[in-house]
C-alpha atoms as a PDB file:
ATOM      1  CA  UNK A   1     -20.128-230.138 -64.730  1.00  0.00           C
ATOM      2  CA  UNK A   2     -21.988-232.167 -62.313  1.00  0.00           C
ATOM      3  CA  UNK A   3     -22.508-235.883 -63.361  1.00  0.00           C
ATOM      4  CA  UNK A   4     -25.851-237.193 -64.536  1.00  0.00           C
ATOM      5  CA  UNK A   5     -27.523-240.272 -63.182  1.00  0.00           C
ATOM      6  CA  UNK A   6     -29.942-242.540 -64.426  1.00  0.00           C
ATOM      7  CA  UNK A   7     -33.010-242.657 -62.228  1.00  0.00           C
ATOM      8  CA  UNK A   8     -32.560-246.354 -61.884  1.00  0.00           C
ATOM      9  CA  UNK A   9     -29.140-246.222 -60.977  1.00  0.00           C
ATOM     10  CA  UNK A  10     -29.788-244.778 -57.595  1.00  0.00           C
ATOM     11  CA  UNK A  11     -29.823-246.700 -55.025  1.00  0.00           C
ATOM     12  CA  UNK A  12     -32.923-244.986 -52.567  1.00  0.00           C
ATOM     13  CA  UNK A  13     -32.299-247.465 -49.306  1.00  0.00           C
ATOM     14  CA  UNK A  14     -28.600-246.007 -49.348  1.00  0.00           C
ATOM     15  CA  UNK A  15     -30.021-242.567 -49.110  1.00  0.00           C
ATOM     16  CA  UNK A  16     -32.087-242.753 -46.567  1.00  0.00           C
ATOM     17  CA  UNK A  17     -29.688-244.670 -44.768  1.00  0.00           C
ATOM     18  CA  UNK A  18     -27.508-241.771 -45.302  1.00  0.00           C
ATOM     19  CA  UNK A  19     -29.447-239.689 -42.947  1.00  0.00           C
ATOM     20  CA  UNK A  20     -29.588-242.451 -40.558  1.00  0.00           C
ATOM     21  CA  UNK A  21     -25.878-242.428 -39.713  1.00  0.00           C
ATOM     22  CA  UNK A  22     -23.808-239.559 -37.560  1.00  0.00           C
ATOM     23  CA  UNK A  23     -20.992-239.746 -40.369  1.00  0.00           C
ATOM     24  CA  UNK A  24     -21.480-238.323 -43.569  1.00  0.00           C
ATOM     25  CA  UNK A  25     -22.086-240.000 -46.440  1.00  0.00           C
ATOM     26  CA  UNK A  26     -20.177-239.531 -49.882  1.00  0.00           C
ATOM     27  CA  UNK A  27     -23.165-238.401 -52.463  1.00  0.00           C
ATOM     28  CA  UNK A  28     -20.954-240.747 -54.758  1.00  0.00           C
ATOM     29  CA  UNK A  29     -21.761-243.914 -52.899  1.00  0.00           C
ATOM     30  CA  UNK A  30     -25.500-243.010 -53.135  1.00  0.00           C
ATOM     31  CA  UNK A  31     -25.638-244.248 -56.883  1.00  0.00           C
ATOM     32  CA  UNK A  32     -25.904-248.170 -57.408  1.00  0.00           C
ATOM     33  CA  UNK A  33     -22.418-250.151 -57.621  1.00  0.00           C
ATOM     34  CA  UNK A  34     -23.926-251.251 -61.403  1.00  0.00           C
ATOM     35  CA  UNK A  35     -23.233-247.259 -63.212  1.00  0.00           C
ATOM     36  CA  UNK A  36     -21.010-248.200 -65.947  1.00  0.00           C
ATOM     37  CA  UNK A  37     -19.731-244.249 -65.978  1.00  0.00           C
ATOM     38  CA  UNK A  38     -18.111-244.114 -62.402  1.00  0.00           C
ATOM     39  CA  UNK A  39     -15.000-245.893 -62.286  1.00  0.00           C
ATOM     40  CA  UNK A  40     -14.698-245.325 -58.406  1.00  0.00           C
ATOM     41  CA  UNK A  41     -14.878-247.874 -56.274  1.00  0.00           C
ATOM     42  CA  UNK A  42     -17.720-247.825 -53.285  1.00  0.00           C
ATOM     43  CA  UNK A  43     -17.499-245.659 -50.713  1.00  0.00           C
ATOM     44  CA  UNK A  44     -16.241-248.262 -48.165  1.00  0.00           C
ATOM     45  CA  UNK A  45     -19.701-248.662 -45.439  1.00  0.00           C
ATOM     46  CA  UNK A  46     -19.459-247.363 -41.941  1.00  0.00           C
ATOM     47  CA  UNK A  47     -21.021-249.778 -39.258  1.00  0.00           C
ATOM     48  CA  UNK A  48     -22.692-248.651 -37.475  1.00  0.00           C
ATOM     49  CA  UNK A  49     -23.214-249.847 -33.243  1.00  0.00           C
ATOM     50  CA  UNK A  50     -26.283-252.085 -32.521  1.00  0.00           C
ATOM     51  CA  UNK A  51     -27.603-250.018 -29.686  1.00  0.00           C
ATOM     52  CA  UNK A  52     -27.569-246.627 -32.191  1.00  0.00           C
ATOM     53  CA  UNK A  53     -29.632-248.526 -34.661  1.00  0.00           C
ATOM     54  CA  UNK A  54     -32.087-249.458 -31.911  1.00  0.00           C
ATOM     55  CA  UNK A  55     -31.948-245.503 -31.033  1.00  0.00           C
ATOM     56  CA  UNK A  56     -32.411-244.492 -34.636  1.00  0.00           C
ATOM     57  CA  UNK A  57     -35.871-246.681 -35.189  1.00  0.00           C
ATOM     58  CA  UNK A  58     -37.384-244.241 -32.719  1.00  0.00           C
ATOM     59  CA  UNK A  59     -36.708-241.958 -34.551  1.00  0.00           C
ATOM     60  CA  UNK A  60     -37.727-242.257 -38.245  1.00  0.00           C
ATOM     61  CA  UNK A  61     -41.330-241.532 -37.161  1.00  0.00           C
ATOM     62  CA  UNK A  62     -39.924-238.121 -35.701  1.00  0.00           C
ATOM     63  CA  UNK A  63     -37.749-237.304 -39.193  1.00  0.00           C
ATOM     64  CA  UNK A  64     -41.024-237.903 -41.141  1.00  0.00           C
ATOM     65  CA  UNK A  65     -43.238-235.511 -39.123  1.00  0.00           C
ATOM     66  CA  UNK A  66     -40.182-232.977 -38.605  1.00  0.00           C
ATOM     67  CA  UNK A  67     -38.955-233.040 -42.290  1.00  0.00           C
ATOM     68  CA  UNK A  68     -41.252-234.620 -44.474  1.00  0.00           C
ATOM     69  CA  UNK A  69     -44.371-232.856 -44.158  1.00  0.00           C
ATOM     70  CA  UNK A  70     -45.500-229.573 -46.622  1.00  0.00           C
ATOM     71  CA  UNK A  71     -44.731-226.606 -45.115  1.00  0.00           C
ATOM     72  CA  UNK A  72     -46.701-223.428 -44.975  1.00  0.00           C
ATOM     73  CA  UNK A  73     -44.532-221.238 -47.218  1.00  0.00           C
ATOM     74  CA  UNK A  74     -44.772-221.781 -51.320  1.00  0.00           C
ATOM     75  CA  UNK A  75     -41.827-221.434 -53.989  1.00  0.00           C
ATOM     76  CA  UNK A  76     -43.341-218.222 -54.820  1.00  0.00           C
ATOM     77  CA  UNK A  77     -43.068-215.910 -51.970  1.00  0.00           C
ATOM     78  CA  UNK A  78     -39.698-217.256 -50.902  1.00  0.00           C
ATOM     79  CA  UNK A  79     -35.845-216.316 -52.467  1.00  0.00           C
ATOM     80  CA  UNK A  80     -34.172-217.969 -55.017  1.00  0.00           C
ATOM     81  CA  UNK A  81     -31.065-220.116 -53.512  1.00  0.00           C
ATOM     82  CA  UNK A  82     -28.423-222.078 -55.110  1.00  0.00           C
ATOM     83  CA  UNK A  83     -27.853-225.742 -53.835  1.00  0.00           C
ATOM     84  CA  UNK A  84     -25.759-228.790 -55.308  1.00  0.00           C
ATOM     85  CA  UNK A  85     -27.000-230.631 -58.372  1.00  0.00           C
ATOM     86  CA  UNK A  86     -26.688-234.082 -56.496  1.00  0.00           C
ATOM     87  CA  UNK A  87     -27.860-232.315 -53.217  1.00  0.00           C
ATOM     88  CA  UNK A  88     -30.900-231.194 -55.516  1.00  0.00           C
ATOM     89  CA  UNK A  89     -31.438-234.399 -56.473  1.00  0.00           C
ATOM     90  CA  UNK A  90     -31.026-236.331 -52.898  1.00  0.00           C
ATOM     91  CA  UNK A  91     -33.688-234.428 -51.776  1.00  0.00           C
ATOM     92  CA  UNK A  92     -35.996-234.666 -54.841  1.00  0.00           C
ATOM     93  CA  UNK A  93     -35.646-238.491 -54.269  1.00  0.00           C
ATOM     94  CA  UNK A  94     -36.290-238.094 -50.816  1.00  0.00           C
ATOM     95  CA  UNK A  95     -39.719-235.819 -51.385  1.00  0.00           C
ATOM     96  CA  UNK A  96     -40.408-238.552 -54.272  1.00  0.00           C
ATOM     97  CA  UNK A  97     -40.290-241.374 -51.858  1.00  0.00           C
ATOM     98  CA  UNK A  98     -40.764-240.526 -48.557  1.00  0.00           C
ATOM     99  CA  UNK A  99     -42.984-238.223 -48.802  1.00  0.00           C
ATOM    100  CA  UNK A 100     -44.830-239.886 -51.581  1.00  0.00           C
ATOM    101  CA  UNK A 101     -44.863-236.774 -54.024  1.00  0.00           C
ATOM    102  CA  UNK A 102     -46.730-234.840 -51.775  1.00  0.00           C
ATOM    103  CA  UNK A 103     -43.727-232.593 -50.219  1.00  0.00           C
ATOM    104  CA  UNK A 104     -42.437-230.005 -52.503  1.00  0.00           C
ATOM    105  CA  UNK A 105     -38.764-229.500 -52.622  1.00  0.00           C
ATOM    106  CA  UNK A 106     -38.928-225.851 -50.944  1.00  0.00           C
ATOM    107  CA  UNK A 107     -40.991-227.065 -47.918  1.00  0.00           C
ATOM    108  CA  UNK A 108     -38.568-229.877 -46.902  1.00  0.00           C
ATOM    109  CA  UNK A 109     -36.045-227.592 -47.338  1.00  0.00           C
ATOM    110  CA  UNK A 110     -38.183-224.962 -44.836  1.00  0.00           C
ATOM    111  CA  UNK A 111     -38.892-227.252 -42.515  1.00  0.00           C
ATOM    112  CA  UNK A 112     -35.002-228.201 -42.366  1.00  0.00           C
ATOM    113  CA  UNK A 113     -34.395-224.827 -41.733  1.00  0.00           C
ATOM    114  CA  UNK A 114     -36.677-224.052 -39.058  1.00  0.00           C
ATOM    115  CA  UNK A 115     -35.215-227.328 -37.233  1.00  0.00           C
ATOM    116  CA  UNK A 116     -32.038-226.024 -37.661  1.00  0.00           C
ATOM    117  CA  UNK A 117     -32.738-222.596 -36.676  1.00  0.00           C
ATOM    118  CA  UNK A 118     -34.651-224.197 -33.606  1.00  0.00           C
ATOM    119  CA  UNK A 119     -31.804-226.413 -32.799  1.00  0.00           C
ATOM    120  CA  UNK A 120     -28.976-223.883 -32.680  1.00  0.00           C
ATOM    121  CA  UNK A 121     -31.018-220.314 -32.265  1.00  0.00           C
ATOM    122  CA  UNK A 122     -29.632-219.726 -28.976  1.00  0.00           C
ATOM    123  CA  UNK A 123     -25.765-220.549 -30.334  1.00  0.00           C
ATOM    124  CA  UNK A 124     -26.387-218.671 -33.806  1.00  0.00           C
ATOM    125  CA  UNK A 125     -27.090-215.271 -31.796  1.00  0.00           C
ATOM    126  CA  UNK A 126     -24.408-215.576 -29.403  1.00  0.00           C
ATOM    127  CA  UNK A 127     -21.873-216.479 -32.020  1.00  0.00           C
ATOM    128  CA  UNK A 128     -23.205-213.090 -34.070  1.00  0.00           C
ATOM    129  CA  UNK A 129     -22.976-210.923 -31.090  1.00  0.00           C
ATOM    130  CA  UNK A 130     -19.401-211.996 -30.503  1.00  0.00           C
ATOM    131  CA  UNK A 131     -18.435-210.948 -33.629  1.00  0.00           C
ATOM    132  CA  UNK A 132     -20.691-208.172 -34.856  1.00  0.00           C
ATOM    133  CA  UNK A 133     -18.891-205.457 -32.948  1.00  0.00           C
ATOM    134  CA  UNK A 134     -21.610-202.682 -34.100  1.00  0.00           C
ATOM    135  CA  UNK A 135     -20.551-199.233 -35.807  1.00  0.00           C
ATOM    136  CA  UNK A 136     -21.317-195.576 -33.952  1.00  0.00           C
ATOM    137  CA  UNK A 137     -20.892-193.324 -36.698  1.00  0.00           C
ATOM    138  CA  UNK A 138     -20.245-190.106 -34.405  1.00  0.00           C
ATOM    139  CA  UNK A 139     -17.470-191.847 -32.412  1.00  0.00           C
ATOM    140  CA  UNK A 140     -15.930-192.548 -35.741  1.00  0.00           C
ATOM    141  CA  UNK A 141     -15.915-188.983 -37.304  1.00  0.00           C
ATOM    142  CA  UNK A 142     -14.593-187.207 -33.706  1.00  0.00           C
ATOM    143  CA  UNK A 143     -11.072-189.344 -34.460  1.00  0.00           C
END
């Protein structure tokens, strides 16, 4: 069962920051020190270089109007996908705040996607046509 956090206890400065950084962050260490029901320690915090912070300020105006802006499908004439409880609610927090309740859970998501698929397109389809070899039927049944 996934564990179950009290709105309060979540610590929405350590999210974002989360996205911030090239290293991953534990979802654990997203939840304030002050939850009784851990009993982990902190994640420990990565530092992160001066001159990628200055970088980074840049670019939180581009996250917002990638990311965290509606996007032109709706819920209902998408597919039904599966995602992480605490992923689930990352991302609710982050429509909640950042996007001041005005960004629906399945358009962030979209407009994730179509970064990604924008992004890495090019590497996506030559990675598939290396290893989708094809099928010809007729060649097949002449053996």
């Amino acid at each position: 069962m996934a564990k179950t956090f009290k709105k309060e206890d979540i610590n929405e400065k350590a999210i974002i920051a989360s996205f911030l950084q090239d290293v991953p962050v534990d979802h654990e260490s997203l939840v304030s020190e002050n939850n009784e029901n851990s009993g982990e320690p902190p994640a420990p915090k990565t530092e992160i270089p001066k001159d990628e912070t200055r970088r980074r300020r840049g670019k939180e105006q581009d996250y917002e109007t990638l990311f965290v802006k509606e996007s032109s499908i709706t819920a209902r004439t998408g597919k039904m996908v599966y995602i992480r409880r605490d992923f689930h609610d990352t991302i609710q927090t982050i429509c909640r705040v950042i996007g001041s309740n005005e960004v629906s859970l399945s358009g962030y998501i979209d407009n994730i996607l179509v970064h990604h698929f924008e992004t890495y397109g090019g590497e996506i389809t030559r990675l598939y046509n290396e290893k989708h070899k094809g099928i010809n039927i007729i060649k097949n049944l002449e053996k």
